[in-house]
Protein backbone atom coordinates (compact mmCIF):
# COMPACT_ATOMS: atom_id res chain seq x y z
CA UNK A 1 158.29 144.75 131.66
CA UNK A 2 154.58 144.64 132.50
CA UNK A 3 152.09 142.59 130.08
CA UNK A 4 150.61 145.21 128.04
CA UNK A 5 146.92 144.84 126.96
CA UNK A 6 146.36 147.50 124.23
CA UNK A 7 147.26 149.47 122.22
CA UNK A 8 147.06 153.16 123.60
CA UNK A 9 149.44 151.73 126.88
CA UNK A 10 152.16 151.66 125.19
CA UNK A 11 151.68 154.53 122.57
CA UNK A 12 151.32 156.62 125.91
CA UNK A 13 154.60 154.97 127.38
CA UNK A 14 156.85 155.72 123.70
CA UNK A 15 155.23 159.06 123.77
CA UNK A 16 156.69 159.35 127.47
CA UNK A 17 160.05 158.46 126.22
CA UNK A 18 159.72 155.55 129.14
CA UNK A 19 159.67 152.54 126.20
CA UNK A 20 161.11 152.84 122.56
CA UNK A 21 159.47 150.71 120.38
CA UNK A 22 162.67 148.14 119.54
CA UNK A 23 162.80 147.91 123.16
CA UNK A 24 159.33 146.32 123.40
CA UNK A 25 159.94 144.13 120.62
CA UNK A 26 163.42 142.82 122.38
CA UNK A 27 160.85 141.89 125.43
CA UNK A 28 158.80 140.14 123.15
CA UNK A 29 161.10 138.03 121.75
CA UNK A 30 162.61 137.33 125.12
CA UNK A 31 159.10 136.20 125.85
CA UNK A 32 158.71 133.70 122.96
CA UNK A 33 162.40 132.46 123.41
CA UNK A 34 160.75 132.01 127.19
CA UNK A 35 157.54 130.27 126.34
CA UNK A 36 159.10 127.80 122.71
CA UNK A 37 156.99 125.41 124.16
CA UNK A 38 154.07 126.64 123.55
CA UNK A 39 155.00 126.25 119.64
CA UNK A 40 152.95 129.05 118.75
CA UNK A 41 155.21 130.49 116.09
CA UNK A 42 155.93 128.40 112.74
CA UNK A 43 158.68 131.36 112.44
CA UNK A 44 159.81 134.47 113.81
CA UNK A 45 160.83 137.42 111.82
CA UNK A 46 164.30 138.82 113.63
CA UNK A 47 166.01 140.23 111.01
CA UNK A 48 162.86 142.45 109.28
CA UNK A 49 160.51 143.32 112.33
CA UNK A 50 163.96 145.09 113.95
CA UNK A 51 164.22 146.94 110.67
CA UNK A 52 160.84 147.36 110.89
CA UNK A 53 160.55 148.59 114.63
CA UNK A 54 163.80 151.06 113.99
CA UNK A 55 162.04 152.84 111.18
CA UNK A 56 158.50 152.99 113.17
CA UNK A 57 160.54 154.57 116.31
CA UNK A 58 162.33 157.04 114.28
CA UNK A 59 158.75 157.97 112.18
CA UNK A 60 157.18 158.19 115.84
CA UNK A 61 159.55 160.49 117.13
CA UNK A 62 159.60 162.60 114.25
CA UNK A 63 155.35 162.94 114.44
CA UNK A 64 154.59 160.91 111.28
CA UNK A 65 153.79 157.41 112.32
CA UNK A 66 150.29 155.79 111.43
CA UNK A 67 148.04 154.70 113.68
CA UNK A 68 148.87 151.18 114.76
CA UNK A 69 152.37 152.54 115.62
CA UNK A 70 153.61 150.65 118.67
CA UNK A 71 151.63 147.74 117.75
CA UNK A 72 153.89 144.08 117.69
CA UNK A 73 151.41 141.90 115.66
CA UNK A 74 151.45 137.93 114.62
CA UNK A 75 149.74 137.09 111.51
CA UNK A 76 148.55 133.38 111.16
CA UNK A 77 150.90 131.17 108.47
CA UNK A 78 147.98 131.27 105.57
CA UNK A 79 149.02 134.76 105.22
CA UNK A 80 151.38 135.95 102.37
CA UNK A 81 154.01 138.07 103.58
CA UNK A 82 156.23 139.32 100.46
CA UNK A 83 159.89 137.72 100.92
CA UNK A 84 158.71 135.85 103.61
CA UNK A 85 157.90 132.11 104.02
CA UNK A 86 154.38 131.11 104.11
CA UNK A 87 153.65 127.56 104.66
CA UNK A 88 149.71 126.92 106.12
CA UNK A 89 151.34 124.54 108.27
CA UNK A 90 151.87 122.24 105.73
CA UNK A 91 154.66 119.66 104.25
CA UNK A 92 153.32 120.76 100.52
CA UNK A 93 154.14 124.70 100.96
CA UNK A 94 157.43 124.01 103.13
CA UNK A 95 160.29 126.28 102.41
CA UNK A 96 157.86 128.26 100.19
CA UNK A 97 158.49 132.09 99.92
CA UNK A 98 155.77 134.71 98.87
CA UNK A 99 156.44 137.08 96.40
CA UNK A 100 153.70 139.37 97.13
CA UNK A 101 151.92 140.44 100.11
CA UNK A 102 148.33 140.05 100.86
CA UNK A 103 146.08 143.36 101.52
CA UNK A 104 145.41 142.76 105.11
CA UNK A 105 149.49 143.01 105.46
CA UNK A 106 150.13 145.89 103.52
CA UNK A 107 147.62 147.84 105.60
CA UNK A 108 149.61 146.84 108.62
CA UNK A 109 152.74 148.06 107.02
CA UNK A 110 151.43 151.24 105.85
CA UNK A 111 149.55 151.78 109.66
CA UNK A 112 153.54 150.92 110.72
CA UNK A 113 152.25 147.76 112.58
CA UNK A 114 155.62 145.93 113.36
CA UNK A 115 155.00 141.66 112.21
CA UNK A 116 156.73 139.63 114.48
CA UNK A 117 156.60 136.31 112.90
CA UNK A 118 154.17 133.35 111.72
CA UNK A 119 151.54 131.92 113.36
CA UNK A 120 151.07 127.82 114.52
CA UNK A 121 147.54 126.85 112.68
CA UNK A 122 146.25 123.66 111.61
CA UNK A 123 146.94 122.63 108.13
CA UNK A 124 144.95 124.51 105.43
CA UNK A 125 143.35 126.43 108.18
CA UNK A 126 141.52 122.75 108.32
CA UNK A 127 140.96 121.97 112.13
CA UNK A 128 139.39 122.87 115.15
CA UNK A 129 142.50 122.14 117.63
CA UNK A 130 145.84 123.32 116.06
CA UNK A 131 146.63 119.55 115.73
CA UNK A 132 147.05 119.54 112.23
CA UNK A 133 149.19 121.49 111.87
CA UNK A 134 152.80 120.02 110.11
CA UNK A 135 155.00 121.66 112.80
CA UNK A 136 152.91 119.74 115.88
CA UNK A 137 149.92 121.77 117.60
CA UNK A 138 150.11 125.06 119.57
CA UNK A 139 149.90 124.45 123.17
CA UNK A 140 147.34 126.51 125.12
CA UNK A 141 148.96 128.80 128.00
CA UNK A 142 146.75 127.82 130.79
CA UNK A 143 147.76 124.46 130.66
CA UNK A 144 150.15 123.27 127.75
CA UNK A 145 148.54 119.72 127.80
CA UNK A 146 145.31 121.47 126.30
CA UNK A 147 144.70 122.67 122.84
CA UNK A 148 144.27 126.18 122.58
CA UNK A 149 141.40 125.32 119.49
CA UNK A 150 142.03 125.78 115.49
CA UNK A 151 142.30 126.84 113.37
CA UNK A 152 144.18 129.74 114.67
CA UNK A 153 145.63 127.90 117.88
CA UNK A 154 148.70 129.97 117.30
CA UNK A 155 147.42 132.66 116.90
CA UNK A 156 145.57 132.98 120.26
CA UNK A 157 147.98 131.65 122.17
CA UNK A 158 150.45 134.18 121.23
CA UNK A 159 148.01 136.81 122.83
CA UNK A 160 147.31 134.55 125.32
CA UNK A 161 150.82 134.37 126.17
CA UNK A 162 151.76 137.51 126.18
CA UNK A 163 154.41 137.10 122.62
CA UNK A 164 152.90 139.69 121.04
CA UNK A 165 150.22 142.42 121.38
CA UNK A 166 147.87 141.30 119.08
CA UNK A 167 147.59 138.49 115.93
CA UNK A 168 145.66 138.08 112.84
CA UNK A 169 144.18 135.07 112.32
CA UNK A 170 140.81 133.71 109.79
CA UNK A 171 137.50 132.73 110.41
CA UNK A 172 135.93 129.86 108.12
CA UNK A 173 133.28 127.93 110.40
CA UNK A 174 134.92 129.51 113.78
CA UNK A 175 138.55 129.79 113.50
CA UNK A 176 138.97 132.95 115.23
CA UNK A 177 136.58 133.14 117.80
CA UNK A 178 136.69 129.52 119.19
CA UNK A 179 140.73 129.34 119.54
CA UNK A 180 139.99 133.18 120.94
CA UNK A 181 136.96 131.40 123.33
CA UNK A 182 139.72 128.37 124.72
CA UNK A 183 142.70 130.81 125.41
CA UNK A 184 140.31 133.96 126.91
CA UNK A 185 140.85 136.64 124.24
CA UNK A 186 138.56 138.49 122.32
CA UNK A 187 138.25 137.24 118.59
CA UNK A 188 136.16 138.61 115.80
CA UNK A 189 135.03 137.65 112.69
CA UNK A 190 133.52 140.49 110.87
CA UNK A 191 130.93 140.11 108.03
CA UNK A 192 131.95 138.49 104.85
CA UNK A 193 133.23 141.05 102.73
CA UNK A 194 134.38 143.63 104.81
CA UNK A 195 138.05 142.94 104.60
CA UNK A 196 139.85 141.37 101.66
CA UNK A 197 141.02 138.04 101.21
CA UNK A 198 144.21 139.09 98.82
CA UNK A 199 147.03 137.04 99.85
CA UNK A 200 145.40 134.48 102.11
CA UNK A 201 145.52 131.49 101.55
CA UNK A 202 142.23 129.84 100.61
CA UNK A 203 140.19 127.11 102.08
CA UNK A 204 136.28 127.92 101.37
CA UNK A 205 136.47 130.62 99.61
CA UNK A 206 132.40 131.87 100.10
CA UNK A 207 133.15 131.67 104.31
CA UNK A 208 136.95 132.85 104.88
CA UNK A 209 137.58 136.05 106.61
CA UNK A 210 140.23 137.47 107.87
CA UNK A 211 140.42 138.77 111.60
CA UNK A 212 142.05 140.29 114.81
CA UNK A 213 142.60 138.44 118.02
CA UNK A 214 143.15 140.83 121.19
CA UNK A 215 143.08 141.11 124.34
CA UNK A 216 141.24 144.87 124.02
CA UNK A 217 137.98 145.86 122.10
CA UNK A 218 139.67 148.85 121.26
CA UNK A 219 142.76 147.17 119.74
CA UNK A 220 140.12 144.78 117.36
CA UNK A 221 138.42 148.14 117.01
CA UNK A 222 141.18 149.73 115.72
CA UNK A 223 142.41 146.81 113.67
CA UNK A 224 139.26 146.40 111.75
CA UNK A 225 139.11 150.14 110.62
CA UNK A 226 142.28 149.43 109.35
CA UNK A 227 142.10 146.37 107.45
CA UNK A 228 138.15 146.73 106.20
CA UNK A 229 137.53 148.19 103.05
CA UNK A 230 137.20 148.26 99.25
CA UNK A 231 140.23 146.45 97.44
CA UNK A 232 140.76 146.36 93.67
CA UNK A 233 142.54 143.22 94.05
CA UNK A 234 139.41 141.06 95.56
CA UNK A 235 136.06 141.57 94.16
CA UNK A 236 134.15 140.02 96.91
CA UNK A 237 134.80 142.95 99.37
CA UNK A 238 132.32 145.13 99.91
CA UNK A 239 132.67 148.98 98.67
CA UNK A 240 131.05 150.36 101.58
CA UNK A 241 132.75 153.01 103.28
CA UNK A 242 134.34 152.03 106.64
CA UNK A 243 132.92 153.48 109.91
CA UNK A 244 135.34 155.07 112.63
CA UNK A 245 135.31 151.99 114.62
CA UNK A 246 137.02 153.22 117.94
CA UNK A 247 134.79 156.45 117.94
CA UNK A 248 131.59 154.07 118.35
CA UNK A 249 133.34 152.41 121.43
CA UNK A 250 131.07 154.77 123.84
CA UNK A 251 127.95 154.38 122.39
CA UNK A 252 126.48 152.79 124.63
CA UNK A 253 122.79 151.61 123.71
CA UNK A 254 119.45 149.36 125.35
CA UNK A 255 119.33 146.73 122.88
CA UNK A 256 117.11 143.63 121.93
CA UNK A 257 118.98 140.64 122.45
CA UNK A 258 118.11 137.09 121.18
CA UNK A 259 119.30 134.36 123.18
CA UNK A 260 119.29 131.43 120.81
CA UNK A 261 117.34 128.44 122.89
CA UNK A 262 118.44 125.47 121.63
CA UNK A 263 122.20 126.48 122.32
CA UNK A 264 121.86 126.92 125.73
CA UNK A 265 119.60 123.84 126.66
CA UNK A 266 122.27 121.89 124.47
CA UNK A 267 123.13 118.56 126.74
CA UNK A 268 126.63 119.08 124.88
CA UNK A 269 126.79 122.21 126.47
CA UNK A 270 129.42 122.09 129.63
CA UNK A 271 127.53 122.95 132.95
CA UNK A 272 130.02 125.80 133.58
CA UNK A 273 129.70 127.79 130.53
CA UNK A 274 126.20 127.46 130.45
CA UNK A 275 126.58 129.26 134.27
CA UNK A 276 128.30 131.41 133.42
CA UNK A 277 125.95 132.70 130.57
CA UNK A 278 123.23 132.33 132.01
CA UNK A 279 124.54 134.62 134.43
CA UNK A 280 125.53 136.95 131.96
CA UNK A 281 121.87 136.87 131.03
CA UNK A 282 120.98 138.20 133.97
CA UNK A 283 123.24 140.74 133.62
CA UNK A 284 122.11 142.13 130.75
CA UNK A 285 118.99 142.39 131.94
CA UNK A 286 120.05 143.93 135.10
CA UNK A 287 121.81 146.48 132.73
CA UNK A 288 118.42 147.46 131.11
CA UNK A 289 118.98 145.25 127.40
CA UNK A 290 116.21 143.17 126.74
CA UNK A 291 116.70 139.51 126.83
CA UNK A 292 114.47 137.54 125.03
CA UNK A 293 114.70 133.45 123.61
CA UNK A 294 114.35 132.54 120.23
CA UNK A 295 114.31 128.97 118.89
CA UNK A 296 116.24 128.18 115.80
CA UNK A 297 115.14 125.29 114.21
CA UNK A 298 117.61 124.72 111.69
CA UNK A 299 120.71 123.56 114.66
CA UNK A 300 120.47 120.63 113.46
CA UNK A 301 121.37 121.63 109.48
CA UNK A 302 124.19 123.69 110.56
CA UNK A 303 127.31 122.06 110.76
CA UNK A 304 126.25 119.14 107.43
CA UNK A 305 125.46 122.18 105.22
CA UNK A 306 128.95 123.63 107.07
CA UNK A 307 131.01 120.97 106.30
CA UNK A 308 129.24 120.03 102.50
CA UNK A 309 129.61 123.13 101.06
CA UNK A 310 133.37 124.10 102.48
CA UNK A 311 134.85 120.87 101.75
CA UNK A 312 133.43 120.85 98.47
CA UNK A 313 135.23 124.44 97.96
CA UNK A 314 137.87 123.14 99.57
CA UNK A 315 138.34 120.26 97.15
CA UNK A 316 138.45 122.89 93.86
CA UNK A 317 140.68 125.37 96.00
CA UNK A 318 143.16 123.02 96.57
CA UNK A 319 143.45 121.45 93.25
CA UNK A 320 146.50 123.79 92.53
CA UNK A 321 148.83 122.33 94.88
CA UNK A 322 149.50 119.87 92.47
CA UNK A 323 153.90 119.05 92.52
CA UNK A 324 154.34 121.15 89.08
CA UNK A 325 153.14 124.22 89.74
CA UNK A 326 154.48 124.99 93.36
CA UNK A 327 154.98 123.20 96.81
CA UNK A 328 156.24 119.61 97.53
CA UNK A 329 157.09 117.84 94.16
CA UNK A 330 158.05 114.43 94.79
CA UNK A 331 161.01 113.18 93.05
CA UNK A 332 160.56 109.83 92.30
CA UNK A 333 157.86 109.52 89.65
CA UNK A 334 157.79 108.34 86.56
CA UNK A 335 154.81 109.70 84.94
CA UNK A 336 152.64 113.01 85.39
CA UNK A 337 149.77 111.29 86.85
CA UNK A 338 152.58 109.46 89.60
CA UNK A 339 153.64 112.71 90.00
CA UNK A 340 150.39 114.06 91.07
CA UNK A 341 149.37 111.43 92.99
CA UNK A 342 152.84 111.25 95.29
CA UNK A 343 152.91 114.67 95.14
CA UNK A 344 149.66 115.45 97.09
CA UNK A 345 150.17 112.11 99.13
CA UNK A 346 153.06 113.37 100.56
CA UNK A 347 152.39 116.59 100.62
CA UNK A 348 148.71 117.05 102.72
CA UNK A 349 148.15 115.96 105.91
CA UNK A 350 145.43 112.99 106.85
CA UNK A 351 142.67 116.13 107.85
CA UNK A 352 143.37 117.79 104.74
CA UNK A 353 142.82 114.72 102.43
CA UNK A 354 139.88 113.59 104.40
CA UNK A 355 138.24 116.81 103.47
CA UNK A 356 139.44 117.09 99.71
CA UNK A 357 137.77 113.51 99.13
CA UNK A 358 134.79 114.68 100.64
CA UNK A 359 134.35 117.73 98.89
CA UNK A 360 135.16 115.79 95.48
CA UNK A 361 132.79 113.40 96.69
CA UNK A 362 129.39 115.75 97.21
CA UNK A 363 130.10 117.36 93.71
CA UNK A 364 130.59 114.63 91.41
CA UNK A 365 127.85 113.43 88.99
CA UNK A 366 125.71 112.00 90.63
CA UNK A 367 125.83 113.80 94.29
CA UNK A 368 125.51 117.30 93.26
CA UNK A 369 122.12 117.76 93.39
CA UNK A 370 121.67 115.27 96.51
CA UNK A 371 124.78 117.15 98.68
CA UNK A 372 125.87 120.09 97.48
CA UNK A 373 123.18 122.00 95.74
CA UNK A 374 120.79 121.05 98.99
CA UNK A 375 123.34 122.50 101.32
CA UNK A 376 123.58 125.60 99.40
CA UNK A 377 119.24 125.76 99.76
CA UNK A 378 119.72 125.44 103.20
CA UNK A 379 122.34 127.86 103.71
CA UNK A 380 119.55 130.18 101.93
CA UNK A 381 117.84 129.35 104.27
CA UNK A 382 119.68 130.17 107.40
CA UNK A 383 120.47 133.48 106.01
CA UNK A 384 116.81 134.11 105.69
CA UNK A 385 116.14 132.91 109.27
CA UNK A 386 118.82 135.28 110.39
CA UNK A 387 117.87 138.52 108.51
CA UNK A 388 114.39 137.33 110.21
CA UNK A 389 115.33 137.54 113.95
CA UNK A 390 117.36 140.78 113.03
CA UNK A 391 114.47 142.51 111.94
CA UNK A 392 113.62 142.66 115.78
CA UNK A 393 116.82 142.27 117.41
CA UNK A 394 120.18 143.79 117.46
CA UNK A 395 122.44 140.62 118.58
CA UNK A 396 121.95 137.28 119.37
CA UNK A 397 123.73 135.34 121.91
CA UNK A 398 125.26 131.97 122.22
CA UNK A 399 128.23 130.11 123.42
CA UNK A 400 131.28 129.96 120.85
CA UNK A 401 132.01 126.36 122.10
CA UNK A 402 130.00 122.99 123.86
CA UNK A 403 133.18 122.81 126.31
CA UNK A 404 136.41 124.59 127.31
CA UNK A 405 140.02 123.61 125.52
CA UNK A 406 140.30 119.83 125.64
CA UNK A 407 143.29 117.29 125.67
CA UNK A 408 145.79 117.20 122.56
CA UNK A 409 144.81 113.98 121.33
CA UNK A 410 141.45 113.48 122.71
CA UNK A 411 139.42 113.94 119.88
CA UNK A 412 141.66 113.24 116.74
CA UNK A 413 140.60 110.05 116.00
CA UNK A 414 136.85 111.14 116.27
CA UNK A 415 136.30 113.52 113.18
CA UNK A 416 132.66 113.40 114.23
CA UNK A 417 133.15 114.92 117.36
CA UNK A 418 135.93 117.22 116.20
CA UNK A 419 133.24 118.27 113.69
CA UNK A 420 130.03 118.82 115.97
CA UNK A 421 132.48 121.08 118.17
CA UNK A 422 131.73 123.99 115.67
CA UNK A 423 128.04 123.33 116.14
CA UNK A 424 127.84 127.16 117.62
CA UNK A 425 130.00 129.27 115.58
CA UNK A 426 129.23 127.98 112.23
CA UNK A 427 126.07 129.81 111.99
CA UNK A 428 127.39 133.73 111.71
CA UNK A 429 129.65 131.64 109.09
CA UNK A 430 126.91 130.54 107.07
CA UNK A 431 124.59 133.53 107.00
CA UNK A 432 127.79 135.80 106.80
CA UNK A 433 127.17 138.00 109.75
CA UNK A 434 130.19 139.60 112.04
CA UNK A 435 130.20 137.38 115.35
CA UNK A 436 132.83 138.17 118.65
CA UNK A 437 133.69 135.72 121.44
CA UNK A 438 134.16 138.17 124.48
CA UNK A 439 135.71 136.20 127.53
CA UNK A 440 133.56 135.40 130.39
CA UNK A 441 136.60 134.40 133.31
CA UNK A 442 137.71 131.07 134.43
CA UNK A 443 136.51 128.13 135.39
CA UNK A 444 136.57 126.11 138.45
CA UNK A 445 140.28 124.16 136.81
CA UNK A 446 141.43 127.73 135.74
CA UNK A 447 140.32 127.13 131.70
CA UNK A 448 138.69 130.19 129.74
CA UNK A 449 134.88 130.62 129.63
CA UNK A 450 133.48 132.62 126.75
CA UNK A 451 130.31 133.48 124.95
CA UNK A 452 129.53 134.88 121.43
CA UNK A 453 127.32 137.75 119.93
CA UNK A 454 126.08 137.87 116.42
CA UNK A 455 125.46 141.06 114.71
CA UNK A 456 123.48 141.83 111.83
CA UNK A 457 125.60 142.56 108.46
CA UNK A 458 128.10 145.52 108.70
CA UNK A 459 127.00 146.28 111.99
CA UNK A 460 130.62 145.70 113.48
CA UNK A 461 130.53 149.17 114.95
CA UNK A 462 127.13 148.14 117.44
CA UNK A 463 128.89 144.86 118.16
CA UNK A 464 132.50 146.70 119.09
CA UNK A 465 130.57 148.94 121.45
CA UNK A 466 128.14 146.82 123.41
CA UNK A 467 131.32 144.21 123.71
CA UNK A 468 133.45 147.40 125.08
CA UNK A 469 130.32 147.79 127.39
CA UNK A 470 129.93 144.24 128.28
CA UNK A 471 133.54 143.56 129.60
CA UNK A 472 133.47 146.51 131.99
């Protein structure tokens, strides 16, 4: 069986009667057994997606199936799953069990998406190279001795891999579209707000956002329209109606494109990405958009207000996890404060505590106003700098990454440079705008090159379509 890259390939196959839907999910489980070690999954769901694929064929052939019927997804291990284990990759939620299902799952069920399993991510969604992660990192398909980036490493290497059609995965500072950048997928991270965060696991609550990792436009089309939308149970989504995604595909438009400066002429910037967009550039211009470059002169802010204000979230979020509530209780204790304190010893990783003492850090007495109320004046800031440029362009353009997928174990010890590797997708993350990271080949060792576009707020629809335009 052929890799399948969207959607409508193998809707038109089932419809054929030349595929059945449990068929295609036998393949893809042949293909995980095939590619373990890769350690993309956390856990695969046997027993339930072959219910689930069963019912789907037998709604498909009798004309009632929804519209992601045919679809074999992943959905990253920060997402609850009712009856199913959830762990963010962690020792503290091992073995734990969800007894409700988050929103962006329950619109896959009712669109009869079949959910293969769990996806590999680094602990807490904290990471920018699946290394984190309490089951050992993901391993990136192009060459297993490279990460495929974080935090959704598993995520996009399941695509990557071929184990499944498409995954979900979230977005904090980059999580979506720089693991979708180092394993050559498409990954988008729509505005803030447009789908709900019900059921997901939090990290920074004012940046995460859920979204699809594909190999098609039209498949992250398609999965946006059905996961975006108003939802009682999360009052930070926005009520705006949701636009037909997929119809906008062909609208095909001249547009003003901002090229931010400072990215490009970055001396972090690897020689062969910046190559390869510059000869996108040209491109574009060849194609009739007009290319124009911007400075930003707030780079430098970006990832210290990043990293201020989403550990310090990070910090109150993760307060809960506490031994008596839920999650890894140590057994030993013989007080309630002992019981804390071995509790969440034991039970987060050396990433995750790093970033729980920071954020505890910038907003005790003392540090508030000096850390965290600052970073929240220049994430003001950025947003205003951002709603400036798009009052005369429609996207701006940058890479998603300084380099391609690294070494597993290169950068660990160096939380700096760990850190500074988000230096390009933080930005959409901070102002809240939707942001994709469209592949851009190989280079000259056979790694992924990618760039990113920026869209204004709840312009998903403009950024679907010129990306469907771009990658023809």
């Amino acid at each position: 069986m052929k890799k399948y890259s969207a959607l409508k390939e193998i809707q038109a196959l089932i419809s054929q009667k030349q595929l059945t839907l449990p068929d295609l999910l036998a393949y893809y489980f042949k293909q995980i057994s095939a590619n373990e070690h890769l350690n993309a999954f956390n856990e695969v769901f046997f027993y339930s997606a072959e219910v689930q694929a069963k019912a789907v064929q037998q709604r498909i052939e009798q004309g009632t199936a929804g519209k992601l019927a045919g679809m074999v997804i992943g959905i990253k291990d920060n997402i609850c799953y009712q009856d199913h284990k959830v762990t963010a990759s962690s020792k503290m939620l091992d073995g734990f069990v969800s007894p409700y299902s988050s929103t962006v799952v329950q619109r896959l069920l009712e669109e009869d998406a079949v959910i293969i399993g769990r996806l590999n991510c680094d602990e807490f969604a904290m990471g920018g190279s699946n290394e984190t992660s309490y089951f050992g990192p993901a391993k990136n398909a192009a060459n297993p001795e490279l990460v495929p980036g974080g935090s959704s490493g598993g995520s996009a290497v399941a695509v990557q891999a071929d184990l499944c059609l498409a995954a979900l995965g979230t977005d904090t500072g980059g999580s979506v579209r720089q693991p979708a950048a180092f394993c050559g997928q498409i990954g988008l991270k729509p505005t803030y707000g447009r789908i709900s965060r019900y059921g997901v696991i939090a990290y920074a609550s004012s940046f995460d956002q859920v979204g699809p990792i594909t190999s098609s436009v039209e498949d992250a089309a398609l999965l946006l329209q059905v996961l975006a939308g108003a939802d009682d149970h999360d009052s930070t989504v926005s009520p705006l109606a949701v636009p037909d995604y997929p119809a906008q595909l062909n609208e095909e438009k001249k547009l003003n494109i901002a090229v931010l400066k400072e990215t490009i002429e970055s001396d972090a910037l690897d020689p062969e990405i910046k190559a390869a967009i510059l000869k996108s550039i040209a491109d574009l211009k060849e194609k009739g958009h007009n290319v124009a470059y911007v400075s930003f002169d707030l780079l430098d802010y970006l990832v210290p207000a990043y990293y201020i204000l989403t550990t310090a979230e990070a910090s109150s979020n993760l307060s809960r996890y506490d031994g008596v509530h839920y999650g890894h209780r140590n057994t030993e204790a013989k007080s309630l404060t002992e019981l804390y304190k071995r509790s969440r010893a034991e039970g987060f990783g050396e990433e995750v505590k790093k970033r729980i003492l920071l954020g505890t850090f910038v907003l005790s007495a003392g540090y508030y106003d000096a850390y965290y109320q600052k970073a929240q004046q220049v994430r003001r800031l950025i947003r205003e700098k951002m709603d400036h440029l798009f009052e005369d362009y429609d996207l701006i353009l940058s890479p998603v990454a300084p380099t391609t997928a690294f070494k597993i174990g290169d950068n660990v010890q160096d939380a700096l440079v760990m850190y500074l590797a988000d230096i390009f997708t933080v930005l959409p993350s901070l102002s809240g705008n939707p942001a994709i990271a469209l592949p851009l080949g190989n280079n000259t060792a056979g790694l992924p090159l990618s760039i990113q576009f920026t869209a204004k707020h709840f312009e998903e629809g403009k950024l679907l379509a010129f990306s469907q335009a771009f990658l023809k």
